[in-house]
N, C-alpha and C. Protein backbone atom coordinates (compact mmCIF):
# COMPACT_ATOMS: atom_id res chain seq x y z
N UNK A 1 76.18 207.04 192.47
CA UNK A 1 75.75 208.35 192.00
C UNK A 1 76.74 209.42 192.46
N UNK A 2 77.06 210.89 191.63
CA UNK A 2 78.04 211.46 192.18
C UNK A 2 76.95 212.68 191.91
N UNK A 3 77.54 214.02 192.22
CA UNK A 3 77.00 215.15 192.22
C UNK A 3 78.29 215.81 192.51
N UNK A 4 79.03 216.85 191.20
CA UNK A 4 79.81 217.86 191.22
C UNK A 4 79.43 219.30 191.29
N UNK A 5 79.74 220.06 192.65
CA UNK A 5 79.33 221.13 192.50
C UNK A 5 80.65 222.43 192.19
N UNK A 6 80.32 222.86 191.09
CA UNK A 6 81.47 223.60 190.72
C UNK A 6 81.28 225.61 190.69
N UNK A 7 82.11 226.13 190.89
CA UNK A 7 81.77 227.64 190.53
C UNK A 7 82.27 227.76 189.37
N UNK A 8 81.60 228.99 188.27
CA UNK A 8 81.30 229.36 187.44
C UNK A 8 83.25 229.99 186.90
N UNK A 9 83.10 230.78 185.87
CA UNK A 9 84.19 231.40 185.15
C UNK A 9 84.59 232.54 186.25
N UNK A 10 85.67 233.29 185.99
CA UNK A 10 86.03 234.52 186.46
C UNK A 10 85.31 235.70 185.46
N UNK A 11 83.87 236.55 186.21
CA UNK A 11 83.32 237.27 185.25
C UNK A 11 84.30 238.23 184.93
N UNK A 12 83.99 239.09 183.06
CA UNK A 12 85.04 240.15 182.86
C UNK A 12 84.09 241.24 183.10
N UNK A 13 84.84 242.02 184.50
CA UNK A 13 83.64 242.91 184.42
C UNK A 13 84.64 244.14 185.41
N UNK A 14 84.36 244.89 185.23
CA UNK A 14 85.46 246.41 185.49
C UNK A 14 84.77 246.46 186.74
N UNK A 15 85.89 246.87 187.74
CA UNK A 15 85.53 246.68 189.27
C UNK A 15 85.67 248.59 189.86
N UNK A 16 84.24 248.88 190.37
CA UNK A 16 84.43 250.38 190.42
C UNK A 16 85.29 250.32 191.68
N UNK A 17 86.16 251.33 191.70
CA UNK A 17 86.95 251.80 193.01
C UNK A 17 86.23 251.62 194.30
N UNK A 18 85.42 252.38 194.34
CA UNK A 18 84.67 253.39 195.50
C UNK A 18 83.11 253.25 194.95
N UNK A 19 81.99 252.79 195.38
CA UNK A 19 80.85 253.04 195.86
C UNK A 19 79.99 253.52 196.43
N UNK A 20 78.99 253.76 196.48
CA UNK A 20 78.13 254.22 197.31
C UNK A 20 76.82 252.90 197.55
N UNK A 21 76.33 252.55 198.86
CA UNK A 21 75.39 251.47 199.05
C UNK A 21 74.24 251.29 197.60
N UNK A 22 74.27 252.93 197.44
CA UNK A 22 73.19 252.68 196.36
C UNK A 22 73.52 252.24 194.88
N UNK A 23 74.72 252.90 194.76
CA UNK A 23 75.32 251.87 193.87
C UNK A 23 75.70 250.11 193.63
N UNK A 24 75.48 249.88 194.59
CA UNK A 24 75.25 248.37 194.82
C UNK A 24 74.85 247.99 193.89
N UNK A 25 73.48 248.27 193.95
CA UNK A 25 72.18 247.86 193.16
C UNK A 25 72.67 248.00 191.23
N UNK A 26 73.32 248.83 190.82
CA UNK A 26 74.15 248.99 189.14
C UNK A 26 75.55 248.18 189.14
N UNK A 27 76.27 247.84 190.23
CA UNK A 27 77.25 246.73 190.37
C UNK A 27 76.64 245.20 190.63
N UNK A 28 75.60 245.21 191.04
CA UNK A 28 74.94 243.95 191.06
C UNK A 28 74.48 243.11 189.54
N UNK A 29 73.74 244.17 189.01
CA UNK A 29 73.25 243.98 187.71
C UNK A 29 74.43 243.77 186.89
N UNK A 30 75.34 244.55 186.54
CA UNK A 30 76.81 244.17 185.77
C UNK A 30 77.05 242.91 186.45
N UNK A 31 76.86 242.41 187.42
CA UNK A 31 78.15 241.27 187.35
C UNK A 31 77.06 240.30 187.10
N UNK A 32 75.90 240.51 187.63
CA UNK A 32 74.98 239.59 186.80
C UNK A 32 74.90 239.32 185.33
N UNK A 33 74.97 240.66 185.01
CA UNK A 33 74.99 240.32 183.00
C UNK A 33 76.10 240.19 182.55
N UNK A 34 77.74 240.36 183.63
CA UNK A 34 78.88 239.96 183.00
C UNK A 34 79.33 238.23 182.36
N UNK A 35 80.03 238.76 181.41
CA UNK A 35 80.32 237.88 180.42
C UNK A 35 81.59 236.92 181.53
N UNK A 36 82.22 235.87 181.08
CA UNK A 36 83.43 235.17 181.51
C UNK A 36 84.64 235.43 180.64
N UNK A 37 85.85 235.42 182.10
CA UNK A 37 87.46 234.91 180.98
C UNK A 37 87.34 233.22 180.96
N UNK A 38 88.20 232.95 180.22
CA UNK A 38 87.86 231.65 179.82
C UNK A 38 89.01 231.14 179.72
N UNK A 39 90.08 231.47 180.03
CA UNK A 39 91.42 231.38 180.71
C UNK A 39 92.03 230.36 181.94
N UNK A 40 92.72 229.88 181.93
CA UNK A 40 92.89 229.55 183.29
C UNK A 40 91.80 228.15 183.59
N UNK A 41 91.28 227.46 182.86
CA UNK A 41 90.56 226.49 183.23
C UNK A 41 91.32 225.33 183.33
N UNK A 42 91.04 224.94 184.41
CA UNK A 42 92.10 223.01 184.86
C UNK A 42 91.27 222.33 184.27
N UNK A 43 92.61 221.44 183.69
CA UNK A 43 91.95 219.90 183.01
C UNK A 43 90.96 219.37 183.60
N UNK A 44 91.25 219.64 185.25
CA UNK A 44 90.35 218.63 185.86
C UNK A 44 89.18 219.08 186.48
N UNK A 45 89.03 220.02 185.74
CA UNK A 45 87.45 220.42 185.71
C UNK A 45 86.86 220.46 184.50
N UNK A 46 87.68 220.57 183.43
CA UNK A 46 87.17 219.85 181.83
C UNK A 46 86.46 218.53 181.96
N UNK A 47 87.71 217.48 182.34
CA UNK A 47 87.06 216.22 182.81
C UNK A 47 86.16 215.58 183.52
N UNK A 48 86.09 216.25 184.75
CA UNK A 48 84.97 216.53 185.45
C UNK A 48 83.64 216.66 185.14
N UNK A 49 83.73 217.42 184.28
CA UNK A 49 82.11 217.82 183.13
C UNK A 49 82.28 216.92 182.19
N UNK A 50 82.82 216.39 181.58
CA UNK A 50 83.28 215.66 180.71
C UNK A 50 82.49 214.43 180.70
N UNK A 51 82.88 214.13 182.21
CA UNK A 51 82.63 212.81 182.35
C UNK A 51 81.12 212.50 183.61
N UNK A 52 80.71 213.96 183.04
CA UNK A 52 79.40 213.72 184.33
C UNK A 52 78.37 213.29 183.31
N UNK A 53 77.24 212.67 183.63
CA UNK A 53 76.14 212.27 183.03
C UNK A 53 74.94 213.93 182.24
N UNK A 54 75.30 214.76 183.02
CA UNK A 54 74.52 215.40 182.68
C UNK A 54 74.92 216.71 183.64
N UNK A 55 75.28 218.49 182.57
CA UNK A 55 75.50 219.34 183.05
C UNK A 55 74.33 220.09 183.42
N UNK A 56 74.33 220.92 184.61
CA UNK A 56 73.30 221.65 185.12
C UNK A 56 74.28 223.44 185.14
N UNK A 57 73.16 224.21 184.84
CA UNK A 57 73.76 225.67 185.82
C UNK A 57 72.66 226.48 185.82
N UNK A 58 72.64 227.36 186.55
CA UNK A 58 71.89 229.14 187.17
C UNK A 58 71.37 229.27 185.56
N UNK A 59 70.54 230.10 185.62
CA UNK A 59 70.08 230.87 184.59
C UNK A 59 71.03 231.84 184.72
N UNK A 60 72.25 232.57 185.38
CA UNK A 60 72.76 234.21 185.11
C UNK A 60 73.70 233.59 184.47
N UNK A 61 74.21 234.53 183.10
CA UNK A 61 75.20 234.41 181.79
C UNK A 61 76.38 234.07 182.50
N UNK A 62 76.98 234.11 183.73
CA UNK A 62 78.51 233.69 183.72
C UNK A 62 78.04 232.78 184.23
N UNK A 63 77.22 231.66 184.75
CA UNK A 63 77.01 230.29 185.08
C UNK A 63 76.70 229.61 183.81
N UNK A 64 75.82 229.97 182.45
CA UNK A 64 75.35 229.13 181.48
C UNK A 64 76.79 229.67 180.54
N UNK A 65 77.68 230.73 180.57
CA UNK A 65 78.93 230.42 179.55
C UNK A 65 79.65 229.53 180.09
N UNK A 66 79.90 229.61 181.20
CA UNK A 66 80.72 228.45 181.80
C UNK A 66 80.91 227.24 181.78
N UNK A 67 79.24 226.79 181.75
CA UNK A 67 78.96 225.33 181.80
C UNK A 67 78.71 225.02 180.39
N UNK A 68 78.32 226.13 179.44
CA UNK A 68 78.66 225.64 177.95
C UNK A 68 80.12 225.75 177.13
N UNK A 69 81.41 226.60 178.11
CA UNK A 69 82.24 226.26 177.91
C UNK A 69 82.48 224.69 178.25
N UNK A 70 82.32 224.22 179.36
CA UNK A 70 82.87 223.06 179.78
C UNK A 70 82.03 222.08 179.26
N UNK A 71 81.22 222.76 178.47
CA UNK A 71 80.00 221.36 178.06
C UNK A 71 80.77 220.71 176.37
N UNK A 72 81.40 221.90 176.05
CA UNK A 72 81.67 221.83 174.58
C UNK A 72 80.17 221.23 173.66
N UNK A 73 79.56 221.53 173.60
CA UNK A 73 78.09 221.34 172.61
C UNK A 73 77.20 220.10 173.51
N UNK A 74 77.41 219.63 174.67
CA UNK A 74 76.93 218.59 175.39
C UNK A 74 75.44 219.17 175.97
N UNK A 75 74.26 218.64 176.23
CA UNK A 75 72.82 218.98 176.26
C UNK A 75 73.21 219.47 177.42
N UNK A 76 72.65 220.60 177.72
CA UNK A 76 72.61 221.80 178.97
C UNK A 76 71.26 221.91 179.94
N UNK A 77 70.98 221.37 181.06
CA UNK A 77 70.01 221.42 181.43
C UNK A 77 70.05 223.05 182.14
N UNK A 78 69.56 224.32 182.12
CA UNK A 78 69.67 225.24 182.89
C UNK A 78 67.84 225.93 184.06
N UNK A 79 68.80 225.83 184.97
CA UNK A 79 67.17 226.08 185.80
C UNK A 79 67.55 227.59 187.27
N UNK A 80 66.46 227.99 187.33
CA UNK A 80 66.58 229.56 187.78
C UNK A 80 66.80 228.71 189.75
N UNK A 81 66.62 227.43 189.71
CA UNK A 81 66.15 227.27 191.48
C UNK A 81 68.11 227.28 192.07
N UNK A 82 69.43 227.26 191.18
CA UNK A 82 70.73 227.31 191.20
C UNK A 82 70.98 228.48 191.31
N UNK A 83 70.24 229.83 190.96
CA UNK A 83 70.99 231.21 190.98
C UNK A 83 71.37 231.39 192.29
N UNK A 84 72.43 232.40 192.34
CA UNK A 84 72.80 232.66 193.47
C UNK A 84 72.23 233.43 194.28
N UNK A 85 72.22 233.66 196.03
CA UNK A 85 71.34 234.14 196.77
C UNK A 85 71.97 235.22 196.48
N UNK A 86 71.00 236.52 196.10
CA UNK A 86 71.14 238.08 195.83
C UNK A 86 72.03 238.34 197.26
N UNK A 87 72.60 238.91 196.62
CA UNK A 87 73.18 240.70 197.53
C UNK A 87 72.20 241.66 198.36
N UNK A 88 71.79 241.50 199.68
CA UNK A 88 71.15 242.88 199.36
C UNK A 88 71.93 244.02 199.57
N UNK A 89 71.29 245.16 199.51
CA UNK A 89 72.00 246.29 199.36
C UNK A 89 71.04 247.72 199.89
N UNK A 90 71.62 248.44 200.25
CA UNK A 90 70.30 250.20 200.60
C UNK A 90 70.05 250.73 199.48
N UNK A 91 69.63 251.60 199.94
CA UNK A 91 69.56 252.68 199.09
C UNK A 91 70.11 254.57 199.45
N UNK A 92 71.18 253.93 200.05
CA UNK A 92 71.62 255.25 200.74
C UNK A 92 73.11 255.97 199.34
N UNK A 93 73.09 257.23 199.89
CA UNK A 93 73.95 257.47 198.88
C UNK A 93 75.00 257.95 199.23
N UNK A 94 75.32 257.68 200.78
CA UNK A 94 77.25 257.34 201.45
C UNK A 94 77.20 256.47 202.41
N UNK A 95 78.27 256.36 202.70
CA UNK A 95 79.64 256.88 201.99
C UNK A 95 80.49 255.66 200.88
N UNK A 96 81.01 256.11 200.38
CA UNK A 96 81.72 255.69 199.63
C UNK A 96 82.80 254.85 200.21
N UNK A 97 82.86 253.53 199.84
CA UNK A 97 83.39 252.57 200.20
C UNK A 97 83.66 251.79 198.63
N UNK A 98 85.25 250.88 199.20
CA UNK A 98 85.31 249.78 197.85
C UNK A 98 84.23 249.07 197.79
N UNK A 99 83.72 248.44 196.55
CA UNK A 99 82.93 247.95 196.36
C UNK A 99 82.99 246.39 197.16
N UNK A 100 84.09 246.28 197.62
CA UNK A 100 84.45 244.55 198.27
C UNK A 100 83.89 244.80 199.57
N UNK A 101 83.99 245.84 199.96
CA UNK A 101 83.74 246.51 201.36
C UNK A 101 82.44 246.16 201.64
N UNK A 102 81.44 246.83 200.76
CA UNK A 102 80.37 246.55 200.83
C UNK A 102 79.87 245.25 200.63
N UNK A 103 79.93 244.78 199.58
CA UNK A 103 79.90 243.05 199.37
C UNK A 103 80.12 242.33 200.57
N UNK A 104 81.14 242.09 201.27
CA UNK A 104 81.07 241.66 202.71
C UNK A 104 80.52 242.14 203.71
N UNK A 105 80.59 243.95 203.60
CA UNK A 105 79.27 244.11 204.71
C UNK A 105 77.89 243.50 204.79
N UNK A 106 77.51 243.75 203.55
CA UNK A 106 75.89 243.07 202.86
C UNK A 106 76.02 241.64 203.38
N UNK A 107 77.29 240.60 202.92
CA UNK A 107 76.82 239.73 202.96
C UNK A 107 76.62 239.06 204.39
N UNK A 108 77.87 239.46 205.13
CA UNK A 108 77.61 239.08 206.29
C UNK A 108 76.52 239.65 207.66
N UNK A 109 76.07 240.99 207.01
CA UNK A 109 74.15 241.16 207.01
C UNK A 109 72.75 240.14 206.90
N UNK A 110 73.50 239.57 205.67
CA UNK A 110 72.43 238.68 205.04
C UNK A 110 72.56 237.49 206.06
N UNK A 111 73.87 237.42 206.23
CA UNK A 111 73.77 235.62 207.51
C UNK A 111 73.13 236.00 208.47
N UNK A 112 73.07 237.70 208.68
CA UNK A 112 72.74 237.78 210.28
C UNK A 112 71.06 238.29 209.98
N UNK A 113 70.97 237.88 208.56
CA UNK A 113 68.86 238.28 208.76
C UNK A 113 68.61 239.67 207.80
N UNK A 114 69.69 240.45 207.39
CA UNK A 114 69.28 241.88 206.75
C UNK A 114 69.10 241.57 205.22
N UNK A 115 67.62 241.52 204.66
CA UNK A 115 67.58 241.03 203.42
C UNK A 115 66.57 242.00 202.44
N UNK A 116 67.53 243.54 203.02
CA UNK A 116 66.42 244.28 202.14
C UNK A 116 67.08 244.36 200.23
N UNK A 117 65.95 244.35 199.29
CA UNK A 117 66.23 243.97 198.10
C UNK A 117 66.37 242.79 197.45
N UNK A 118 66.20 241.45 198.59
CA UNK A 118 67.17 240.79 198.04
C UNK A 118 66.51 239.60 199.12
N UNK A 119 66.53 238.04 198.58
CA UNK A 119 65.25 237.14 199.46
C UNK A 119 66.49 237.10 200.70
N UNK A 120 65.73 236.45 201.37
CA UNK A 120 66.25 236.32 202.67
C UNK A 120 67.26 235.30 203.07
N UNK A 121 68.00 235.48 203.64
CA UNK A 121 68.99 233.85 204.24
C UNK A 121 67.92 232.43 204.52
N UNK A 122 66.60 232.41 204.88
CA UNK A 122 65.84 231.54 205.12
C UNK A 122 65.15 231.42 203.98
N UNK A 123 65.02 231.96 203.01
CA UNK A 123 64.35 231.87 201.67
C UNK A 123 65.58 231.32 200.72
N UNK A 124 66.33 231.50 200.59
CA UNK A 124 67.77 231.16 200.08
C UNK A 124 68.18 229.96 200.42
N UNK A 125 67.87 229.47 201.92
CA UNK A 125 68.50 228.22 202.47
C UNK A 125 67.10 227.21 202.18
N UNK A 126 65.98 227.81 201.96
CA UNK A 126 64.80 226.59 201.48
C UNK A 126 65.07 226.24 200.08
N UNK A 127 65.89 227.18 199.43
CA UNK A 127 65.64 226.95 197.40
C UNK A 127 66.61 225.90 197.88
N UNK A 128 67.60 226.38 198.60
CA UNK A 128 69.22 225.53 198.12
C UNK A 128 68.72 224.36 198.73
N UNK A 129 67.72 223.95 199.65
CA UNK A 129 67.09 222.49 199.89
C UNK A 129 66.59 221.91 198.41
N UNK A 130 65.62 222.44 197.75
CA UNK A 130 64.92 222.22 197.18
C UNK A 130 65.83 222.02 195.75
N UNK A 131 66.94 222.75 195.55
CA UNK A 131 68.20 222.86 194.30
C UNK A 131 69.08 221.53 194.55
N UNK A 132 69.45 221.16 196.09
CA UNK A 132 69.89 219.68 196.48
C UNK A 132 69.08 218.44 195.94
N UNK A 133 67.78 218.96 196.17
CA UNK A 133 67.06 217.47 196.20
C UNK A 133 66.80 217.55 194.70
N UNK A 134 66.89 218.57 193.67
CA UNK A 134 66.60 218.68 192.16
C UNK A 134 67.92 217.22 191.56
N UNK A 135 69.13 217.83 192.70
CA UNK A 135 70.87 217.58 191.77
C UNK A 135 70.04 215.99 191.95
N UNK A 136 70.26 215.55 193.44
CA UNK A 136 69.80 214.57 193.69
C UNK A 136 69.12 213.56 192.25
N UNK A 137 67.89 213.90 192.22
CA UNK A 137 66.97 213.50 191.46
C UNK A 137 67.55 213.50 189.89
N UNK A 138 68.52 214.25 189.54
CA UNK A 138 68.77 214.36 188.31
C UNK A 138 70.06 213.63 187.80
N UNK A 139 70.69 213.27 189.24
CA UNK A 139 71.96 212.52 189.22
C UNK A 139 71.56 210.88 189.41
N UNK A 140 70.02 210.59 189.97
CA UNK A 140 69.36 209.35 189.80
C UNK A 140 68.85 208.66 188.36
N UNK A 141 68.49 209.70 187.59
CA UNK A 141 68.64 209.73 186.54
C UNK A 141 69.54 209.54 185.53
N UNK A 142 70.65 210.39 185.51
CA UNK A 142 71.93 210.05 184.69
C UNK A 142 73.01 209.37 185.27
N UNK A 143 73.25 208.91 186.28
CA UNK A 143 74.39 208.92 187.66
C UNK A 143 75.26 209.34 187.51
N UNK A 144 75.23 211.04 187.51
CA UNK A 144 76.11 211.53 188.18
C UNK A 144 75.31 212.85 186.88
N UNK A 145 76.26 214.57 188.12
CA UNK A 145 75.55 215.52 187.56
C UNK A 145 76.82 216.23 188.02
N UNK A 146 76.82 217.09 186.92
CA UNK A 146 77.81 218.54 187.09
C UNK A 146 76.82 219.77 187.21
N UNK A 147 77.17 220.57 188.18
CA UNK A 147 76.55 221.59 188.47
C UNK A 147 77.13 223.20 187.96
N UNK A 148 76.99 223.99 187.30
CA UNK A 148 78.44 225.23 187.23
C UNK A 148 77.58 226.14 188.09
N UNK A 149 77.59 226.33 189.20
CA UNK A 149 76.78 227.34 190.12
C UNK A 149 77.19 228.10 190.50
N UNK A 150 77.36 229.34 191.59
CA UNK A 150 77.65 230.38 192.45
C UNK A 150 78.46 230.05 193.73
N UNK A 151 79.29 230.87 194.64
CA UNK A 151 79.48 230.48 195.82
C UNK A 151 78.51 230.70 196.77
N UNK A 152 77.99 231.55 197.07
CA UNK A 152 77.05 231.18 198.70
C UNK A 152 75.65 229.91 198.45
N UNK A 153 75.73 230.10 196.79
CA UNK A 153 74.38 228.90 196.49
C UNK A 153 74.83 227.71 196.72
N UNK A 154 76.30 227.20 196.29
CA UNK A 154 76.67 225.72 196.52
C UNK A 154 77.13 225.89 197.82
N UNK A 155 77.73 226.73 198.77
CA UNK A 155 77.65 226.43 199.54
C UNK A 155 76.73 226.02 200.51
N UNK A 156 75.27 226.60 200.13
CA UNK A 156 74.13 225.84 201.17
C UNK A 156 73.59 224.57 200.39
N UNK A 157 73.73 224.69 199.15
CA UNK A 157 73.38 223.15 198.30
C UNK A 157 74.23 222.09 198.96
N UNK A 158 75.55 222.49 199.40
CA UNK A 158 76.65 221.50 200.00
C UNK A 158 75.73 221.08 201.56
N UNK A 159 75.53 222.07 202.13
CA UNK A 159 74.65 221.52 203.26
C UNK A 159 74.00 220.83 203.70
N UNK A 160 72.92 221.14 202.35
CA UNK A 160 71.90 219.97 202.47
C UNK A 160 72.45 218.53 201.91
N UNK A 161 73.47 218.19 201.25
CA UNK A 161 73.68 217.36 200.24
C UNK A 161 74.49 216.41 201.34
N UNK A 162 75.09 217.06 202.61
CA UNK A 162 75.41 216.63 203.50
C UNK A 162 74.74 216.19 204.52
N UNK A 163 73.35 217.00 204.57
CA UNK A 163 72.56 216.80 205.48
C UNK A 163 71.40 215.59 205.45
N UNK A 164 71.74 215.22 204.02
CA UNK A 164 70.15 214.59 203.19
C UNK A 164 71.69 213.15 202.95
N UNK A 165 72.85 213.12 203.48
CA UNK A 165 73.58 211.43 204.23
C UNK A 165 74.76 211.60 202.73
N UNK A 166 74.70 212.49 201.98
CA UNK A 166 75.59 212.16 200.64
C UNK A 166 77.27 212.70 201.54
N UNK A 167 78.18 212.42 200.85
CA UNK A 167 79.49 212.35 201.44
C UNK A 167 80.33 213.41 200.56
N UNK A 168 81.30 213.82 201.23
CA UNK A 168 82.23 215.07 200.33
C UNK A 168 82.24 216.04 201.34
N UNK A 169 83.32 217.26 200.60
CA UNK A 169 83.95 218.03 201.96
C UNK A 169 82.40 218.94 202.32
N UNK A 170 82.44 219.09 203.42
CA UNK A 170 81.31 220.12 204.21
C UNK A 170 81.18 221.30 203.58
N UNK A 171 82.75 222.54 203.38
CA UNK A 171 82.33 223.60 202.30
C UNK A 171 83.20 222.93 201.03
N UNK A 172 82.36 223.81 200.06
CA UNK A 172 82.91 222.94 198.94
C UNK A 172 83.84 224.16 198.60
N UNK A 173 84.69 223.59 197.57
CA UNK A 173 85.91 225.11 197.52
C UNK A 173 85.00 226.19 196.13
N UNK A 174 85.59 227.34 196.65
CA UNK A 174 85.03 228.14 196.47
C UNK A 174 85.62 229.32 194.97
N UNK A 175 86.52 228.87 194.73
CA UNK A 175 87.39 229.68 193.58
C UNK A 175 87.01 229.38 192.42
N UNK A 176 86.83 230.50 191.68
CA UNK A 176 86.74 230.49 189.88
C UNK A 176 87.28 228.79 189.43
N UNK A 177 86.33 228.13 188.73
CA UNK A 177 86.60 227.33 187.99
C UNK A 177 86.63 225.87 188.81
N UNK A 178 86.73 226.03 189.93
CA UNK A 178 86.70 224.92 191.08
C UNK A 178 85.74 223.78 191.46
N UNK A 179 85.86 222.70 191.78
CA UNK A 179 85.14 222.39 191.76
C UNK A 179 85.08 220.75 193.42
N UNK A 180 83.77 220.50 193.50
CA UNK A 180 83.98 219.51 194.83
C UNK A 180 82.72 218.03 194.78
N UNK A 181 83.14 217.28 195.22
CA UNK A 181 82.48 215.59 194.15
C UNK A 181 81.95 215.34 195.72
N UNK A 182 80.25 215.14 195.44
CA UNK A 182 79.69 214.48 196.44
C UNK A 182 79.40 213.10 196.11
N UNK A 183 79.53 211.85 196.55
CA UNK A 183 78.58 210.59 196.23
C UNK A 183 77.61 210.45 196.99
N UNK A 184 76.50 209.56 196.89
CA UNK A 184 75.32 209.14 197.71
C UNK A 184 76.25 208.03 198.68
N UNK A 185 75.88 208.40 199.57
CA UNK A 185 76.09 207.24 200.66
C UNK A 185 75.59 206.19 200.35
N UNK A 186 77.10 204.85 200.69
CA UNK A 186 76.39 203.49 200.44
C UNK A 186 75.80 202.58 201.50
């Protein structure tokens, strides 16, 4: 049995300069409803999907274009327990910071417990149990599953997938279009 967990397209989506925390919350939503480039995709993540039994991704539009790019018309299983763990964000209205600024402030908030807006690092790390043991189950089924997911989601799906005896690198790589091959332990 294998289980590929891959990240999604590079969304096309206009990156504001400067922010405000509360703006978070209208940069969140855009990159959620942003569309994908479709550019730049390696063979060997064509093949990859290609040759998996059965594609999975997130319900948000740059995970299901992605994986129906790489599906080329192939049956799409899509389920909401793959989305990625939210951003949270305030509601304050300074100061103005790049928007990357904030994104790493937030996120590395969120490892340390700050989950206003947005579920929690312990609510996030139970789905991505529960999103492991789905791939699991669905890769028992077809043997073998392509995933087109998020980065902080496959990265705790990688966790458990490690933790629950399956084999492959600990973080899985993390770049547009990328992708990392777990098997079940024999």
């Amino acid at each position: 049995m294998r289980i590929v967990l891959a990240r999604h397209g590079k969304p096309k989506l206009h990156h504001w300069a400067w922010i405000t925390p509360h703006q978070m919350k209208e940069w969140i939503a855009a990159y959620d409803q942003a569309d994908i480039l479709v550019e730049g995709v390696p063979s060997e993540t064509m093949e990859a999907a290609a040759s998996s039994g059965i594609l999975v991704s997130s319900t948000l539009p740059r995970s299901v274009q992605s994986a129906k790019y790489l599906g080329r018309g192939n049956s799409l299983v899509v389920e909401e327990i793959f989305c990625e763990a939210a951003l949270p964000h305030l509601h304050w209205h300074f100061p103005n910071l790049p928007f990357f600024v904030w994104g790493v402030i937030f996120r590395l908030a969120w490892f340390c417990g700050f989950s206003s807006n947005a579920e929690s690092f312990a609510q996030a790390n139970d789905r991505a149990c529960a999103a492991a043991q789905r791939l699991i189950q669905l890769a028992k089924e077809n043997g073998s599953v392509f995933l087109v997911g998020h980065g902080i989601m496959t990265m705790l799906i990688a966790k458990h997938l490690f933790a629950m005896g399956w084999v492959g690198p600990r973080r899985p790589v993390n770049k547009y279009w990328q992708f990392s091959v777990y098997h079940a332990a024999a």
